[in-house]
N, C-alpha and C. Protein backbone atom coordinates (compact mmCIF):
# COMPACT_ATOMS: atom_id res chain seq x y z
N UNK A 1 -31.83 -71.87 -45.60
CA UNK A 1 -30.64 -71.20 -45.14
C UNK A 1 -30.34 -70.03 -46.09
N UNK A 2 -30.06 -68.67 -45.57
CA UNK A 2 -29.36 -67.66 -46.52
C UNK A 2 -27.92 -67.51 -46.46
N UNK A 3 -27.76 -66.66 -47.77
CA UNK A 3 -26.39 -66.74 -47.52
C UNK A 3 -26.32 -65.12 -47.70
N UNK A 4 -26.00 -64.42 -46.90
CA UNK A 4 -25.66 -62.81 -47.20
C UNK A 4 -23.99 -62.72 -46.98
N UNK A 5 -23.76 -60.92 -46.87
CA UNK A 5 -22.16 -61.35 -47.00
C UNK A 5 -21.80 -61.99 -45.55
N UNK A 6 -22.24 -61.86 -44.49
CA UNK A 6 -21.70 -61.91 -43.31
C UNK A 6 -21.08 -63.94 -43.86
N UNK A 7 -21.51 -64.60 -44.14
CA UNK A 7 -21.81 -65.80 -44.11
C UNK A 7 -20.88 -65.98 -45.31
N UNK A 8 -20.09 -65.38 -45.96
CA UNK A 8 -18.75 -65.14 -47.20
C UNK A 8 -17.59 -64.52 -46.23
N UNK A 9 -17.65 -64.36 -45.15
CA UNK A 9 -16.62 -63.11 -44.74
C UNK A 9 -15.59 -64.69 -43.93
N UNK A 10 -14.36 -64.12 -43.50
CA UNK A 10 -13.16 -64.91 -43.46
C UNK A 10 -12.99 -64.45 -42.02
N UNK A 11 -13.33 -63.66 -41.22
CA UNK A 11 -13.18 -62.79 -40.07
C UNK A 11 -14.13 -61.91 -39.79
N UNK A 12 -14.26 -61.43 -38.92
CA UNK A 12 -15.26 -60.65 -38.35
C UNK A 12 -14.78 -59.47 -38.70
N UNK A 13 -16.10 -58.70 -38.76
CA UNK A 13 -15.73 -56.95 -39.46
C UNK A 13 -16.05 -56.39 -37.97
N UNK A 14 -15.79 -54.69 -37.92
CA UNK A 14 -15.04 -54.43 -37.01
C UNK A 14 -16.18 -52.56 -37.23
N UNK A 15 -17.09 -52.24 -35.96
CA UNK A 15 -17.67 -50.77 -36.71
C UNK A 15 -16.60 -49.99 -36.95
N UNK A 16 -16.40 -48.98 -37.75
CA UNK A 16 -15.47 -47.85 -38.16
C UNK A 16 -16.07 -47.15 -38.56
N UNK A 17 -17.07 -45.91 -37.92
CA UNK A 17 -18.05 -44.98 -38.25
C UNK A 17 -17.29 -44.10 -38.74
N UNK A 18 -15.68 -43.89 -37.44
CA UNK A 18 -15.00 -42.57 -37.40
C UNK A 18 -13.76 -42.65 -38.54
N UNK A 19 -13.95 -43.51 -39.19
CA UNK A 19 -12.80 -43.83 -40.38
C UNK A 19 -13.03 -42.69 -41.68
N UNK A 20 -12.82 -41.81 -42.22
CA UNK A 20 -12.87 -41.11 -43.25
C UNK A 20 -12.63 -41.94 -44.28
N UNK A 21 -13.17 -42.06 -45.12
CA UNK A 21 -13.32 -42.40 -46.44
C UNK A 21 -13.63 -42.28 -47.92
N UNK A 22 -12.85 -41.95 -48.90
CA UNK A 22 -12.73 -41.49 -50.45
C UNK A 22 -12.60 -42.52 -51.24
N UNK A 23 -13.50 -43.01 -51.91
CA UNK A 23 -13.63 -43.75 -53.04
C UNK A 23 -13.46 -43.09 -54.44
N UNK A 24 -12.66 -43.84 -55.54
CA UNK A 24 -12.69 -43.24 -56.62
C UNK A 24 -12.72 -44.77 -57.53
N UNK A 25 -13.45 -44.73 -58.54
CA UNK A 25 -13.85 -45.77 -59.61
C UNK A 25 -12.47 -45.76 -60.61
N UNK A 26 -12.04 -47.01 -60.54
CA UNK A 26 -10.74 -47.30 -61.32
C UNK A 26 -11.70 -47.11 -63.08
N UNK A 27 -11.02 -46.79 -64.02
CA UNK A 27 -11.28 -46.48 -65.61
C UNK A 27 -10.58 -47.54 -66.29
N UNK A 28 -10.64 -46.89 -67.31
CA UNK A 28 -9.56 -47.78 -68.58
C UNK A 28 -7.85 -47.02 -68.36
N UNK A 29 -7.69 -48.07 -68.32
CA UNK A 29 -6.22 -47.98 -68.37
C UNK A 29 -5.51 -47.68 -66.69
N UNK A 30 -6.24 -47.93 -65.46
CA UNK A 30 -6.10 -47.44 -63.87
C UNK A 30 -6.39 -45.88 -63.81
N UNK A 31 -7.24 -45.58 -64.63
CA UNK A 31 -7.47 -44.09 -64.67
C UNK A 31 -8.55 -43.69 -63.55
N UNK A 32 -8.73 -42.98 -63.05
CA UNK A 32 -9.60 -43.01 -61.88
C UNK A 32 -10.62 -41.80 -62.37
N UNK A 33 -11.85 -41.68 -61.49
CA UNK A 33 -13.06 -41.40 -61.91
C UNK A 33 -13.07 -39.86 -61.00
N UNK A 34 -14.12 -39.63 -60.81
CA UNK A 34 -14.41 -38.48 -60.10
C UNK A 34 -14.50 -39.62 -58.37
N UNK A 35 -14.19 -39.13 -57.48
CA UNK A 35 -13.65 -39.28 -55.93
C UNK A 35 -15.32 -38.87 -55.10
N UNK A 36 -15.62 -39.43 -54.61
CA UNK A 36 -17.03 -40.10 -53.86
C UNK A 36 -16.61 -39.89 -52.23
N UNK A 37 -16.92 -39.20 -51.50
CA UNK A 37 -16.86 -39.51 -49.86
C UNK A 37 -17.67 -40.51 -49.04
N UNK A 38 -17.19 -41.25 -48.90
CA UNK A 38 -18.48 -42.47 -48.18
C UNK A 38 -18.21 -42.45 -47.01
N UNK A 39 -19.07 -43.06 -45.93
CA UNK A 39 -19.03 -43.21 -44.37
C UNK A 39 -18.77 -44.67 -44.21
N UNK A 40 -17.65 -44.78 -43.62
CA UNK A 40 -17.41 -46.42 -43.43
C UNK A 40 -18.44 -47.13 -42.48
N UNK A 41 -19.12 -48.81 -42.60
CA UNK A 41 -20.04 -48.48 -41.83
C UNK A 41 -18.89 -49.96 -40.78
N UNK A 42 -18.21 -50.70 -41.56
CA UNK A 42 -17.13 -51.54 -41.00
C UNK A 42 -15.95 -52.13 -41.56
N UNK A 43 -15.25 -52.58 -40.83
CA UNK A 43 -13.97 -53.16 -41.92
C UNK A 43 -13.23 -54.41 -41.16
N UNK A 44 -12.75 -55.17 -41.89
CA UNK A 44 -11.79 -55.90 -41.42
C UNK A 44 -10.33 -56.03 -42.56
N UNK A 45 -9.10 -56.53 -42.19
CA UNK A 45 -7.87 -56.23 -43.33
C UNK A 45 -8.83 -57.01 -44.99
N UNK A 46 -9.43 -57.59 -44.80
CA UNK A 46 -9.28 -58.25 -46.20
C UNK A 46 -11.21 -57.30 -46.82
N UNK A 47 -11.59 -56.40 -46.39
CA UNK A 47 -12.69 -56.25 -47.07
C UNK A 47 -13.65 -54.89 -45.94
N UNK A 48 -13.86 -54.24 -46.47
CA UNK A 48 -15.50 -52.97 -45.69
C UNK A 48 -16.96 -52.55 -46.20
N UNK A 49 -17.28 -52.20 -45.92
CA UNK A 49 -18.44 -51.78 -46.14
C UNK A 49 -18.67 -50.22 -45.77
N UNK A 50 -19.22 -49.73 -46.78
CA UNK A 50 -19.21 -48.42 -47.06
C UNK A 50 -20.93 -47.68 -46.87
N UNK A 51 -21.31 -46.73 -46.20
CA UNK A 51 -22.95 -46.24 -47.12
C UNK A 51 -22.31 -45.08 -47.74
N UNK A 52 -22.98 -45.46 -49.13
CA UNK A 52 -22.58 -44.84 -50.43
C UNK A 52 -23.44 -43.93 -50.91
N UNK A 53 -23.37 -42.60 -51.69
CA UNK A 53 -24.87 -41.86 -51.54
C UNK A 53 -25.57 -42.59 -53.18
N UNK A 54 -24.17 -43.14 -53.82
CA UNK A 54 -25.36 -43.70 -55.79
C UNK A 54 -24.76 -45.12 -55.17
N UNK A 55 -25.30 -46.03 -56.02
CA UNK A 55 -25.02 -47.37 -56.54
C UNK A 55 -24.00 -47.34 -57.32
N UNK A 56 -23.20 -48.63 -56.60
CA UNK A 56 -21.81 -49.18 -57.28
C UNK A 56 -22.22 -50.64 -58.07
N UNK A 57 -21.87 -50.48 -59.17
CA UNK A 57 -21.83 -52.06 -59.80
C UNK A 57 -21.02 -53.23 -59.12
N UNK A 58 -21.34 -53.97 -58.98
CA UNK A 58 -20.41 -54.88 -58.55
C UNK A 58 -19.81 -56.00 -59.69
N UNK A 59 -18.38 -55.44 -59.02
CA UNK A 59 -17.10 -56.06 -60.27
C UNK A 59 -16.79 -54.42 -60.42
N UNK A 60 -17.17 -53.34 -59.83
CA UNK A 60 -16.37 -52.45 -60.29
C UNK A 60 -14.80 -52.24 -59.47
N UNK A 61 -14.34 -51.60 -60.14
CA UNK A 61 -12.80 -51.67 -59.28
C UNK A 61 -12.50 -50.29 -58.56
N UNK A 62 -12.23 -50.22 -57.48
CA UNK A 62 -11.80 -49.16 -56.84
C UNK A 62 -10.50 -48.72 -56.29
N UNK A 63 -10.07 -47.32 -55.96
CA UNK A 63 -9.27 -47.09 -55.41
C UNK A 63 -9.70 -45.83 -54.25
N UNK A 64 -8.98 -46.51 -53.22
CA UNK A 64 -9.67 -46.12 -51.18
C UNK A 64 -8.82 -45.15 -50.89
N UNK A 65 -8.90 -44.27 -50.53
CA UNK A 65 -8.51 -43.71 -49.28
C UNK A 65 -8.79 -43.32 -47.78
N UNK A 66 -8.06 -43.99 -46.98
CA UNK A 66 -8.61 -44.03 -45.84
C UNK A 66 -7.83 -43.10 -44.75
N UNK A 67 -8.86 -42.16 -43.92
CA UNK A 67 -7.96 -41.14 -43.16
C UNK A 67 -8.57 -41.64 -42.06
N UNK A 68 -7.75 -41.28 -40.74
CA UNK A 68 -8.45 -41.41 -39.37
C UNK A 68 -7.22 -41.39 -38.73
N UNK A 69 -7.59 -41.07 -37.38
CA UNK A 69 -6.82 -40.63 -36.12
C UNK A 69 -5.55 -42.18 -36.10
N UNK A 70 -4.22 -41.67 -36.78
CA UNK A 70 -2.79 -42.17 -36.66
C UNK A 70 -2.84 -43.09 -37.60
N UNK A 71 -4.27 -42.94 -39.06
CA UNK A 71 -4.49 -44.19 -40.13
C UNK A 71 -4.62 -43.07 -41.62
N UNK A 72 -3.41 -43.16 -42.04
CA UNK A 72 -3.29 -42.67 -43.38
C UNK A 72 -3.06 -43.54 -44.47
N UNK A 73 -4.01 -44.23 -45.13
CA UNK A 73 -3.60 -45.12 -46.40
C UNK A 73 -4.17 -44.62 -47.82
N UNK A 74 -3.26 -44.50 -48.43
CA UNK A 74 -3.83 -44.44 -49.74
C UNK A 74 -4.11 -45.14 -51.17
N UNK A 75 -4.94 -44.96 -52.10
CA UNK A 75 -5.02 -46.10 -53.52
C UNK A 75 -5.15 -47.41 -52.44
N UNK A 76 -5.99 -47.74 -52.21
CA UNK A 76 -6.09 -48.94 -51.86
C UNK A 76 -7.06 -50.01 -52.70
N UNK A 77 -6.53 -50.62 -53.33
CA UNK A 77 -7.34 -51.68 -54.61
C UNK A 77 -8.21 -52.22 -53.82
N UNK A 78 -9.31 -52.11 -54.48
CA UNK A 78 -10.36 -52.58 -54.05
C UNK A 78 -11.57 -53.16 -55.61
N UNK A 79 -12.44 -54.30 -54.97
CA UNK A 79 -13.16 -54.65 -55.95
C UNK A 79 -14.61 -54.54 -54.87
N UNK A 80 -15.85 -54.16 -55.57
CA UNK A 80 -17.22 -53.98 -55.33
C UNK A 80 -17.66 -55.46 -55.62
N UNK A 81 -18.16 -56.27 -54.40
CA UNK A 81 -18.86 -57.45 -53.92
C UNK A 81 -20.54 -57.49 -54.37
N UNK A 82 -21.09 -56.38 -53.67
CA UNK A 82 -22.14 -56.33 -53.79
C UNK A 82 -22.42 -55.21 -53.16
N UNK A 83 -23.57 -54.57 -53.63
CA UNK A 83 -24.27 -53.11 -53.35
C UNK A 83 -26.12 -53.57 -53.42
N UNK A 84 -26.71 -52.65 -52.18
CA UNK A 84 -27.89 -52.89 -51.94
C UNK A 84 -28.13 -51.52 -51.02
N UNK A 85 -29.48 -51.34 -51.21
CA UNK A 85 -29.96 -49.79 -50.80
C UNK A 85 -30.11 -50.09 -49.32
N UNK A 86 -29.72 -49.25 -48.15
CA UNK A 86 -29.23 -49.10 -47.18
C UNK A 86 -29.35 -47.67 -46.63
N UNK A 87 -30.47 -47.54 -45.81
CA UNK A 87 -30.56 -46.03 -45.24
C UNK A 87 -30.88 -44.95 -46.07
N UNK A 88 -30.00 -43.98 -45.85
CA UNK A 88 -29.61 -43.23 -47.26
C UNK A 88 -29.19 -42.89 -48.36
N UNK A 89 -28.56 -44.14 -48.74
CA UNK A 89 -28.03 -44.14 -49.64
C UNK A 89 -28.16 -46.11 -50.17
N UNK A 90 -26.88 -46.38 -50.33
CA UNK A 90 -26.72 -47.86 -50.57
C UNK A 90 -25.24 -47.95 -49.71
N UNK A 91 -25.29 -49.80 -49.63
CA UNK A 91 -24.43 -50.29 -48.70
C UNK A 91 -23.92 -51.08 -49.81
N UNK A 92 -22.20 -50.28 -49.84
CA UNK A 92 -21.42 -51.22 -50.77
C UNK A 92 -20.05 -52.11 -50.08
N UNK A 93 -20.49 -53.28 -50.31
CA UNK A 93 -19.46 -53.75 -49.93
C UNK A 93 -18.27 -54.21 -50.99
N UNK A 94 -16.84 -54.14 -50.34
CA UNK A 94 -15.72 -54.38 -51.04
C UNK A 94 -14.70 -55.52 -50.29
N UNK A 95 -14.15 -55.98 -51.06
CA UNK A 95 -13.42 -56.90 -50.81
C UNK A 95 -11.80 -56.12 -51.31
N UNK A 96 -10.55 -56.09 -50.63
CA UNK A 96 -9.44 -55.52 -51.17
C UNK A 96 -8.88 -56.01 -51.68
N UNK A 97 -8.37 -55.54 -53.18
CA UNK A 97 -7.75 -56.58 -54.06
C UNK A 97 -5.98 -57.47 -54.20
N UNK A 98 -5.78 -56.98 -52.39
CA UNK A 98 -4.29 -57.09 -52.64
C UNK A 98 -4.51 -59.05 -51.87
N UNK A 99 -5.95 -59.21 -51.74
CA UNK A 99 -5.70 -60.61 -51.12
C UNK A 99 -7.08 -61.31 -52.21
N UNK A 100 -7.14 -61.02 -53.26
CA UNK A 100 -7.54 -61.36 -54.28
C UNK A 100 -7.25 -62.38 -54.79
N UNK A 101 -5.95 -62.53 -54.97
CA UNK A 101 -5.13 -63.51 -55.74
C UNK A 101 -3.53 -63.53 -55.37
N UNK A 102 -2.63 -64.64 -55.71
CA UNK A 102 -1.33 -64.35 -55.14
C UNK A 102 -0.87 -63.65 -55.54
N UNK A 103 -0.77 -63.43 -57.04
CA UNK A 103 -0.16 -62.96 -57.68
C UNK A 103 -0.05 -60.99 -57.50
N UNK A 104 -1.49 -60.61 -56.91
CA UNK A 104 -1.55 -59.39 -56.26
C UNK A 104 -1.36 -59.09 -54.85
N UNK A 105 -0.74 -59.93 -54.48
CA UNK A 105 -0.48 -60.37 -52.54
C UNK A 105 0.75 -59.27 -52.92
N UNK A 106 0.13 -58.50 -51.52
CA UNK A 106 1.45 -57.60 -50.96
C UNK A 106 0.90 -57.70 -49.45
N UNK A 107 2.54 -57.73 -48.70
CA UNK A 107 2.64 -57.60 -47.52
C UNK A 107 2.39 -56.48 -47.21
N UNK A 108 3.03 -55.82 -47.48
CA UNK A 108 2.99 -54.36 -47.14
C UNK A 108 1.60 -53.59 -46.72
N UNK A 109 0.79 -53.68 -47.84
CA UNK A 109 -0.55 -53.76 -47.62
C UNK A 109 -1.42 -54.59 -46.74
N UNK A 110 -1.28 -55.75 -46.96
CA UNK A 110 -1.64 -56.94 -45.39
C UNK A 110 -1.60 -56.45 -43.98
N UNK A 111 0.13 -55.90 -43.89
CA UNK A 111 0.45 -55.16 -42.69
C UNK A 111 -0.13 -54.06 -42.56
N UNK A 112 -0.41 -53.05 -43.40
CA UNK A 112 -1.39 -51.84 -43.15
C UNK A 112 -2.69 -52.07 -43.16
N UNK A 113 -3.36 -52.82 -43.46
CA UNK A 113 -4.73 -53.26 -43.47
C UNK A 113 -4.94 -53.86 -41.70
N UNK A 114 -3.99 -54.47 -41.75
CA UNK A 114 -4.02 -55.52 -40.37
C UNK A 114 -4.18 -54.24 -38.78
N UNK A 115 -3.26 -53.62 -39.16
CA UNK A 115 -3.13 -52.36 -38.31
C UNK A 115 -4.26 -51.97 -37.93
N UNK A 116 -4.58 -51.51 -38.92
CA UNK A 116 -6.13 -50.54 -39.22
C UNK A 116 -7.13 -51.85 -38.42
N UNK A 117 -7.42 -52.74 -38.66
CA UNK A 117 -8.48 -53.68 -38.25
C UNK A 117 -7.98 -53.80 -36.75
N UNK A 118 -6.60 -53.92 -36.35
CA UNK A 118 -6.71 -53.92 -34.88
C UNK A 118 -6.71 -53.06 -33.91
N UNK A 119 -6.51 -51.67 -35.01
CA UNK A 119 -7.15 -50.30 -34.00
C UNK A 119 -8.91 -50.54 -33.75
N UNK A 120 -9.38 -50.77 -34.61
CA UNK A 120 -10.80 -50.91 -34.66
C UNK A 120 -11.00 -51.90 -33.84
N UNK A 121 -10.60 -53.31 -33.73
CA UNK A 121 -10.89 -53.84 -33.07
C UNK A 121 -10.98 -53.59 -31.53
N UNK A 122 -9.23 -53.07 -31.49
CA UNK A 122 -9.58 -52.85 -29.68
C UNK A 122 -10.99 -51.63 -29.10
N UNK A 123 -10.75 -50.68 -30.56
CA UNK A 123 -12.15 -49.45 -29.85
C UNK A 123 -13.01 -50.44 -30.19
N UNK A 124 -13.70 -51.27 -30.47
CA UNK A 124 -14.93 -52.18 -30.71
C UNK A 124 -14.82 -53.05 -29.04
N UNK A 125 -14.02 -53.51 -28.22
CA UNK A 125 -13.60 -54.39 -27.20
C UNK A 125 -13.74 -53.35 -26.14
């Protein structure tokens, strides 16, 4: 039996080709890095997958921005799962850090994440 991420995931991910997407590498101290454009390849509220053009460590920490037609979110905490070479680049997947732990639980974010996954969902249906 393998175990890849599909077989870790809590819900089904959702394609989001047309999702715009800006990654930036959290630093010392929440300082952020130089800002990366990736192509979303899916998402669901608690985690996506990105093709990335370098390799992300995993355990690195991120902050998302996500644009798309009536979906503006920004700084969205994120932690790097795992990364593996994928097409042209590499396929990084993230998990979002606001359902990490309780203690980083925000609604607010839940509810904007949730949104976003059920626009995708219905264009996926």
């Amino acid at each position: 039996m393998t175990h890849d991420s599909a077989d870790r995931r809590i819900k089904d991910r959702y394609p989001a080709s047309c999702l715009k997407v800006r990654v930036q590498e959290r630093g010392f101290f929440g300082l952020g890095r130089n800002v990366i454009a990736v192509s979303c390849l899916d998402l669901n509220r608690y985690g996506m997958a990105v093709l990335c053009p370098r390799p992300m460590t995993p355990g690195a920490r991120l902050f998302m921005d996500l644009q798309g037609k009536y979906i503006a979110e920004s700084r969205v905490g994120a932690k790097v799962v795992d990364c593996q070479p994928f097409q042209t680049g590499y396929r990084v997947s993230v998990q979002f850090s606001y359902c990490l732990d309780k203690r980083g639980y925000s609604r607010a974010m839940d509810n904007a994440l949730s949104r976003i996954e059920g626009f995708y969902n219905r264009l996926a249906s």
